[in-house]
C-alpha atoms as a PDB file:
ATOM      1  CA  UNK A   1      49.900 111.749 156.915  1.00  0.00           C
ATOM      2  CA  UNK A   2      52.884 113.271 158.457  1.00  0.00           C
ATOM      3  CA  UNK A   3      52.572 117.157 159.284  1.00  0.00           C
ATOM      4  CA  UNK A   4      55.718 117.605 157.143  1.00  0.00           C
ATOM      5  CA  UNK A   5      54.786 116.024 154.322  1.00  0.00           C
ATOM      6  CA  UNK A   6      50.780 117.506 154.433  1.00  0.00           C
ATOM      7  CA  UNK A   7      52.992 120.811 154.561  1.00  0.00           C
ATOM      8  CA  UNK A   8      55.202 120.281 151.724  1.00  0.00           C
ATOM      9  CA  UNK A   9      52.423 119.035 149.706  1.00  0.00           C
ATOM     10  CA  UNK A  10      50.610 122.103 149.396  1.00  0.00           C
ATOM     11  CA  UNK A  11      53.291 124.314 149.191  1.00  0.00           C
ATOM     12  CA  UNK A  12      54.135 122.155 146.186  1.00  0.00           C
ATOM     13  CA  UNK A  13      50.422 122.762 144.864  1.00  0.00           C
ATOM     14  CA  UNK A  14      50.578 126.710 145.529  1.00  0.00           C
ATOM     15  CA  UNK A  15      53.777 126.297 143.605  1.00  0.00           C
ATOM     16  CA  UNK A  16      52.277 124.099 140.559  1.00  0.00           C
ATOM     17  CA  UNK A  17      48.726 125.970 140.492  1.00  0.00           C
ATOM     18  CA  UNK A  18      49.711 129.888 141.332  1.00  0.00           C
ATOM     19  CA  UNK A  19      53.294 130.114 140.647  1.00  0.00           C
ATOM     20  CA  UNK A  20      53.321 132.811 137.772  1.00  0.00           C
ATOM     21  CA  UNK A  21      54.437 131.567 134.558  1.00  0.00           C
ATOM     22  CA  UNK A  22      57.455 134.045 133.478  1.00  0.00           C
ATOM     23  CA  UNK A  23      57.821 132.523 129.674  1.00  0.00           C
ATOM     24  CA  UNK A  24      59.748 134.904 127.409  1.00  0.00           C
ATOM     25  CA  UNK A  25      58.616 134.766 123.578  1.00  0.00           C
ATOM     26  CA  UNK A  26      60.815 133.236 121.774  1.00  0.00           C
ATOM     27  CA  UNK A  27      61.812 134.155 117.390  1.00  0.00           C
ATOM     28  CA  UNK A  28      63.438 130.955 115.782  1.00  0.00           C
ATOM     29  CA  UNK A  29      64.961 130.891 112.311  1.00  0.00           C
ATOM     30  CA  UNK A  30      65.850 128.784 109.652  1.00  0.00           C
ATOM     31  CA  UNK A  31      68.687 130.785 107.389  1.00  0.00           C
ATOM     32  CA  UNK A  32      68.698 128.783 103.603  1.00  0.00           C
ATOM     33  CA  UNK A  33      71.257 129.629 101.231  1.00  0.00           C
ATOM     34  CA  UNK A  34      69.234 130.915  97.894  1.00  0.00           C
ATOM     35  CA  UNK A  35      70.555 130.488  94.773  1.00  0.00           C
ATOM     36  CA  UNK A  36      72.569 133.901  93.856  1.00  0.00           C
ATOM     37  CA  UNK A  37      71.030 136.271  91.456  1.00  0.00           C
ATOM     38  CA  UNK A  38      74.251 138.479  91.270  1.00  0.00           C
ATOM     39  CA  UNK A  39      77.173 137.321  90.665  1.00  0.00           C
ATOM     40  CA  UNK A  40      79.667 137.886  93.848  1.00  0.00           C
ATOM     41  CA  UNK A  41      76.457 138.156  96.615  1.00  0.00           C
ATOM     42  CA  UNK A  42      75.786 135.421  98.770  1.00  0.00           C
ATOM     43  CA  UNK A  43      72.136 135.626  98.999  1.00  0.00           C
ATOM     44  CA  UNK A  44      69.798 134.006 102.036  1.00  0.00           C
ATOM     45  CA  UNK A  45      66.245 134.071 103.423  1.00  0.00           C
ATOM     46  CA  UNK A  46      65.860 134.044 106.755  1.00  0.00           C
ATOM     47  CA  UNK A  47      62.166 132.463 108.067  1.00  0.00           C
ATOM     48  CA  UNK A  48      61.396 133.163 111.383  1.00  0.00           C
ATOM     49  CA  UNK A  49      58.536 131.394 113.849  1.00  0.00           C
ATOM     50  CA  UNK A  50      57.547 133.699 116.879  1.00  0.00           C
ATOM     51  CA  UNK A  51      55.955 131.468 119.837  1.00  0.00           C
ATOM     52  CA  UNK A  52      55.114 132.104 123.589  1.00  0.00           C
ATOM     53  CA  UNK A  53      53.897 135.555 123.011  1.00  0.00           C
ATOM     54  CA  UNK A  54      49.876 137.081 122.988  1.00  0.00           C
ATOM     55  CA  UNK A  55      50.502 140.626 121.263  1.00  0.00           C
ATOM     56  CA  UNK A  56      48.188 143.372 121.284  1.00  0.00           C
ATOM     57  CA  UNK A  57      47.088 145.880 118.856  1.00  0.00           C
ATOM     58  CA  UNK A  58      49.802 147.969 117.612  1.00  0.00           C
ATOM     59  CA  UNK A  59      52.564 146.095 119.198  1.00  0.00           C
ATOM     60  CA  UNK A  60      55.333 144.974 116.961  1.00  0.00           C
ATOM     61  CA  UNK A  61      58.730 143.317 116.964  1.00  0.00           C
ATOM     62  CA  UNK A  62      62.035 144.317 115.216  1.00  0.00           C
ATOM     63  CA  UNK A  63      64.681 142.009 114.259  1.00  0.00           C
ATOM     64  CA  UNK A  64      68.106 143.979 113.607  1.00  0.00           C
ATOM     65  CA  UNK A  65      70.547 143.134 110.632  1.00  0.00           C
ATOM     66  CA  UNK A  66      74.231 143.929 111.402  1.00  0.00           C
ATOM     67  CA  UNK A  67      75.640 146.233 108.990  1.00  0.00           C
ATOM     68  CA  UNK A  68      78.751 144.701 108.748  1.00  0.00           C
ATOM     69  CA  UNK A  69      76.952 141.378 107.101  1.00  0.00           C
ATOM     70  CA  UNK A  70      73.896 141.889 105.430  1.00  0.00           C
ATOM     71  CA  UNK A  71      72.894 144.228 102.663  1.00  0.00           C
ATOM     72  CA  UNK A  72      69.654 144.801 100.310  1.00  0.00           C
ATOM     73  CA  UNK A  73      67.230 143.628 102.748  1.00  0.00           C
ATOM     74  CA  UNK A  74      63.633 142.454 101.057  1.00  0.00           C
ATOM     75  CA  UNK A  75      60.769 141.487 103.586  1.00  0.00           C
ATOM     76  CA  UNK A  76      59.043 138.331 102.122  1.00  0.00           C
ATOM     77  CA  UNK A  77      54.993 139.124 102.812  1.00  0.00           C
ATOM     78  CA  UNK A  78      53.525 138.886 106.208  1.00  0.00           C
ATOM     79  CA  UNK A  79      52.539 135.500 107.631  1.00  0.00           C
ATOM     80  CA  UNK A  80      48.592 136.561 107.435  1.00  0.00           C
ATOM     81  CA  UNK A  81      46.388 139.491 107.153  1.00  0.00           C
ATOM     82  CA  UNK A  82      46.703 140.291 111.137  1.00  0.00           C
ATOM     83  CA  UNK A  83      50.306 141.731 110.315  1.00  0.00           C
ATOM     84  CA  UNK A  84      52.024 144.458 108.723  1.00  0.00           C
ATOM     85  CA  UNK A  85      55.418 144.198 107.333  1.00  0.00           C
ATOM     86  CA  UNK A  86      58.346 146.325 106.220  1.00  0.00           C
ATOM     87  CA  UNK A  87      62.184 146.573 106.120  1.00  0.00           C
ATOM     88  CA  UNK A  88      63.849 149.713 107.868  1.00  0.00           C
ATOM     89  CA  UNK A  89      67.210 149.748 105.875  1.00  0.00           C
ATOM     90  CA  UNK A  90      69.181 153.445 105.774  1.00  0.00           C
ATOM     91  CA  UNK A  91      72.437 153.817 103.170  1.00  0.00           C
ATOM     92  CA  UNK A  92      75.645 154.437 105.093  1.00  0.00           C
ATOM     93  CA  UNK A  93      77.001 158.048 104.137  1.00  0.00           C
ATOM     94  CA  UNK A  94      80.757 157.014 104.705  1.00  0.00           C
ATOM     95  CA  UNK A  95      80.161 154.043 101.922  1.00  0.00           C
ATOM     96  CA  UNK A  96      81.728 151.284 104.926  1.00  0.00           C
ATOM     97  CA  UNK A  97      79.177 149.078 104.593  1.00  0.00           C
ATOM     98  CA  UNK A  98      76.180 149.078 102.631  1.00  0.00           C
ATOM     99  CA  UNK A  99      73.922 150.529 104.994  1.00  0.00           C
ATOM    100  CA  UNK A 100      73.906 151.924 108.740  1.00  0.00           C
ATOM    101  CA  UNK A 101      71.397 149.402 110.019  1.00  0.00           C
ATOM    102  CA  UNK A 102      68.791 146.986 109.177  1.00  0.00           C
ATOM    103  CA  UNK A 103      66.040 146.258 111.144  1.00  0.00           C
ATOM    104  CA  UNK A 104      63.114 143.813 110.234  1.00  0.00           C
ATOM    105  CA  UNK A 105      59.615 145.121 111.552  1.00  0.00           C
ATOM    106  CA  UNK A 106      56.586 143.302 112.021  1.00  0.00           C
ATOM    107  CA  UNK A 107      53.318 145.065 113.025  1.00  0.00           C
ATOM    108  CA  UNK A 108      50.463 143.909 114.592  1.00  0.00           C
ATOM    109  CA  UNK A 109      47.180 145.123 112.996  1.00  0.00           C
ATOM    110  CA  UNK A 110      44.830 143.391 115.776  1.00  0.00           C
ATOM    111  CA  UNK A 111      44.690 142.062 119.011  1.00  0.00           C
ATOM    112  CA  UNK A 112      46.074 138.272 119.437  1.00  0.00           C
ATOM    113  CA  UNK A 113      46.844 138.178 116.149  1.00  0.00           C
ATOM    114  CA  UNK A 114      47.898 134.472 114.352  1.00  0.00           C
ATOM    115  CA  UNK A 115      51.605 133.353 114.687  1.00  0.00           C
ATOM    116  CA  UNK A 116      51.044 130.179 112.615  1.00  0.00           C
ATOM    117  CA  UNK A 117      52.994 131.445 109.651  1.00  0.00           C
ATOM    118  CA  UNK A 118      56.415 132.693 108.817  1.00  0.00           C
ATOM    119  CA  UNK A 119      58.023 136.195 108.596  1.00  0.00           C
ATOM    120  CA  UNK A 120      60.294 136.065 106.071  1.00  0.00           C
ATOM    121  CA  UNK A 121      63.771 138.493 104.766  1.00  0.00           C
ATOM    122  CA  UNK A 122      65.838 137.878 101.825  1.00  0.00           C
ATOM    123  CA  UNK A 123      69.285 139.520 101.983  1.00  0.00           C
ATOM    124  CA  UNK A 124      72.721 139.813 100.681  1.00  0.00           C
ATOM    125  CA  UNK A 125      75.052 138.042 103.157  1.00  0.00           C
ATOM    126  CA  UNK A 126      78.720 139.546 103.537  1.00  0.00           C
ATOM    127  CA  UNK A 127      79.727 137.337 106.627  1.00  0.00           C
ATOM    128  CA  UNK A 128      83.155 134.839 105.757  1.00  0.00           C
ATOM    129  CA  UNK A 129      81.255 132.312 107.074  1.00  0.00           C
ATOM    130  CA  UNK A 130      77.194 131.089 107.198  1.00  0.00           C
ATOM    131  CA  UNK A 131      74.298 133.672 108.678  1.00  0.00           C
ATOM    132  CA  UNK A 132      73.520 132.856 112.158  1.00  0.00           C
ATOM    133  CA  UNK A 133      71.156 134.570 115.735  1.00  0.00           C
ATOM    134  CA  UNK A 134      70.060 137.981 115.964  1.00  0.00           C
ATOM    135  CA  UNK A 135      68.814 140.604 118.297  1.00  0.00           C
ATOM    136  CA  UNK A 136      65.351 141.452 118.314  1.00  0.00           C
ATOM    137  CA  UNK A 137      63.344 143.725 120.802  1.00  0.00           C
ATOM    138  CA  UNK A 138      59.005 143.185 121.128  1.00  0.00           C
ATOM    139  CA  UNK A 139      57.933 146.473 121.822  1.00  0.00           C
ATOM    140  CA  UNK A 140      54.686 147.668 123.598  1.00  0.00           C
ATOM    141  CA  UNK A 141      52.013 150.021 121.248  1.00  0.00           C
ATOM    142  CA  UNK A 142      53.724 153.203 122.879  1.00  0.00           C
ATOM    143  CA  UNK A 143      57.215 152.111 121.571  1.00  0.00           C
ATOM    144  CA  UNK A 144      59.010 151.076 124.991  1.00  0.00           C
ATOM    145  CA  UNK A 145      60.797 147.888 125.284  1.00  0.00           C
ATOM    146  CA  UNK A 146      58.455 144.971 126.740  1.00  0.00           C
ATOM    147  CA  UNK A 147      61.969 142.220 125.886  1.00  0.00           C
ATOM    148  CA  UNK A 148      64.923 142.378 124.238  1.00  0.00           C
ATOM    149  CA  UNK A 149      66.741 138.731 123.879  1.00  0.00           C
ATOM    150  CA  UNK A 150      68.353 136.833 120.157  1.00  0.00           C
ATOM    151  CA  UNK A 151      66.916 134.892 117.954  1.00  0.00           C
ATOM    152  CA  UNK A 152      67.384 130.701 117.997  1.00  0.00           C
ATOM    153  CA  UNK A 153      68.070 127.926 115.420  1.00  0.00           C
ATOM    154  CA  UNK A 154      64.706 126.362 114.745  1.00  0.00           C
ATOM    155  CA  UNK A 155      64.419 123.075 116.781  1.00  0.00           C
ATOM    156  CA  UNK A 156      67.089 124.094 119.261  1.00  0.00           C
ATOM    157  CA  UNK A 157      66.063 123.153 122.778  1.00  0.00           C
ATOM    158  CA  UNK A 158      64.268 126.084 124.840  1.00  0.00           C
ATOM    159  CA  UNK A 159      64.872 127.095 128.280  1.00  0.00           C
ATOM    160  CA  UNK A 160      62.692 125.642 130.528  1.00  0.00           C
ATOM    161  CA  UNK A 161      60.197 128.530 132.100  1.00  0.00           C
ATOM    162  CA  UNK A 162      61.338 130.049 135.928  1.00  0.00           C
ATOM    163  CA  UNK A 163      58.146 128.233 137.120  1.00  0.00           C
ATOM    164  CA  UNK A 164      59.021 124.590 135.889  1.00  0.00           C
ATOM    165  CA  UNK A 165      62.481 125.350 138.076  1.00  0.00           C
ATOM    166  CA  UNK A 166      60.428 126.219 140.903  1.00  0.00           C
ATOM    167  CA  UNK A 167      58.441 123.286 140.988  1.00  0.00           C
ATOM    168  CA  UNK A 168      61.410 120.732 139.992  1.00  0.00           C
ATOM    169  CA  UNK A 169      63.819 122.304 142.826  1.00  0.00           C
ATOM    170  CA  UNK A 170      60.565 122.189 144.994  1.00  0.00           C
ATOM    171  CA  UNK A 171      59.666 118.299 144.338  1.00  0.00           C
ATOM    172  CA  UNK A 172      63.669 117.546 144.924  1.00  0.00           C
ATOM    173  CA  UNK A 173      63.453 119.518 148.076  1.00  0.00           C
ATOM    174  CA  UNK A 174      60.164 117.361 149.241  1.00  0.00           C
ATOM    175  CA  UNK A 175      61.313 114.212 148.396  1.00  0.00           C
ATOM    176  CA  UNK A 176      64.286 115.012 150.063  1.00  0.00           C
ATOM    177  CA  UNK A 177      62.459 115.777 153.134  1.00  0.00           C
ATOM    178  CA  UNK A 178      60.236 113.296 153.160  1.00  0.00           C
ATOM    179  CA  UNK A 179      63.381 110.347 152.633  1.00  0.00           C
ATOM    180  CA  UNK A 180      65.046 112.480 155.437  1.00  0.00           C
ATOM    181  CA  UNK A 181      62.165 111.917 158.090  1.00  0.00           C
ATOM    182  CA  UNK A 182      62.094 107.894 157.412  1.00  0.00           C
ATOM    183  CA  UNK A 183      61.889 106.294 160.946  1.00  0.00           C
ATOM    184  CA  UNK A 184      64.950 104.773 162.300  1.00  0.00           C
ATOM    185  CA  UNK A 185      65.285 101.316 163.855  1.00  0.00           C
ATOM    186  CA  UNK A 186      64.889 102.218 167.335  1.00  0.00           C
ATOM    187  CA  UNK A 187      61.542 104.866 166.337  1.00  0.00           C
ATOM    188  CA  UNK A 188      60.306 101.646 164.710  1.00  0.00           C
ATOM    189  CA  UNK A 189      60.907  99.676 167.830  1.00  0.00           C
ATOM    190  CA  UNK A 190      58.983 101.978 170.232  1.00  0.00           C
ATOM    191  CA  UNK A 191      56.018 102.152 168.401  1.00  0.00           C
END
């Protein structure tokens, strides 16, 4: 084996076996119109599915409602007994909208709890056209910010994690290499 290629080849290992994996969690949604109860309100649920994330005890995520479009937020119940649920949803003094700000919060009541089921919100939607992302935050159990990033359609394609770049740009860069160090005609001759 070439000293290039034995070289390449276990940088490419280090790369595959210790290369930290840097995955962000990641909230999809599925917003379904609801049949209106009220007559002018355009109600929706919103079902979210939380993946690539181990929480701890006491950590929780919040999922914010802009004030301008949503109103009389209801949290559907938690996906299992591992979480605690409950809408944060304050009435706007100056009567603009109709509240300040909605935020979704879900509670975790254990370590590693399950995130096979769905967290749920009904609310009024006052958008012109359908509900669409969010911002949500995942917050350690002493309330600072562990990632903030927006919630995606369900079944929308997810960005690959930093580590799958590294070793993809890595195996270009050895084949590369390795089709770079072929022996020409007149090497071949000589030997």
């Amino acid at each position: 084996m070439k000293p290039i290629a034995f070289v390449l080849g276990l940088a490419l290992s280090y790369f595959t076996c210790a290369a930290p994996s840097l995955s962000a969690a990641t909230i999809q949604y599925v917003a379904t119109n609801l049949t209106d109860v009220n007559l002018g309100e355009d109600l929706w649920r919103y079902d979210y599915l939380v993946s690539s994330e181990t929480f701890s005890n006491s950590d929780f995520f919040e999922i914010y409602f802009d004030a301008s479009l949503f109103g009389t937020l209801s949290a559907g119940p938690a996906p299992n007994a591992d979480w605690d649920v409950l809408i944060l949803q304050q009435p706007n003094p100056s009567n603009i909208a109709p509240f300040d700000i909605g935020i979704y919060n879900a509670f975790a009541l254990q370590g590693n709890p399950g995130l096979s089921g769905l967290f749920s919100v009904t609310a009024v939607y006052l958008g012109p056209t359908a509900p669409g992302a969010q911002a949500f935050k995942i917050f350690n159990p002493d309330g600072s910010v562990r990632q903030e990033s927006v919630t995606v359609p369900f079944g929308s394609g997810e960005i690959p994690e930093p580590s799958t770049f590294v070793l993809i740009s890595f195996s270009v860069l050895t084949l590369a290499a390795i089709r770079r160090r072929k022996p020409t005609a007149t090497e071949t001759s000589h030997r």
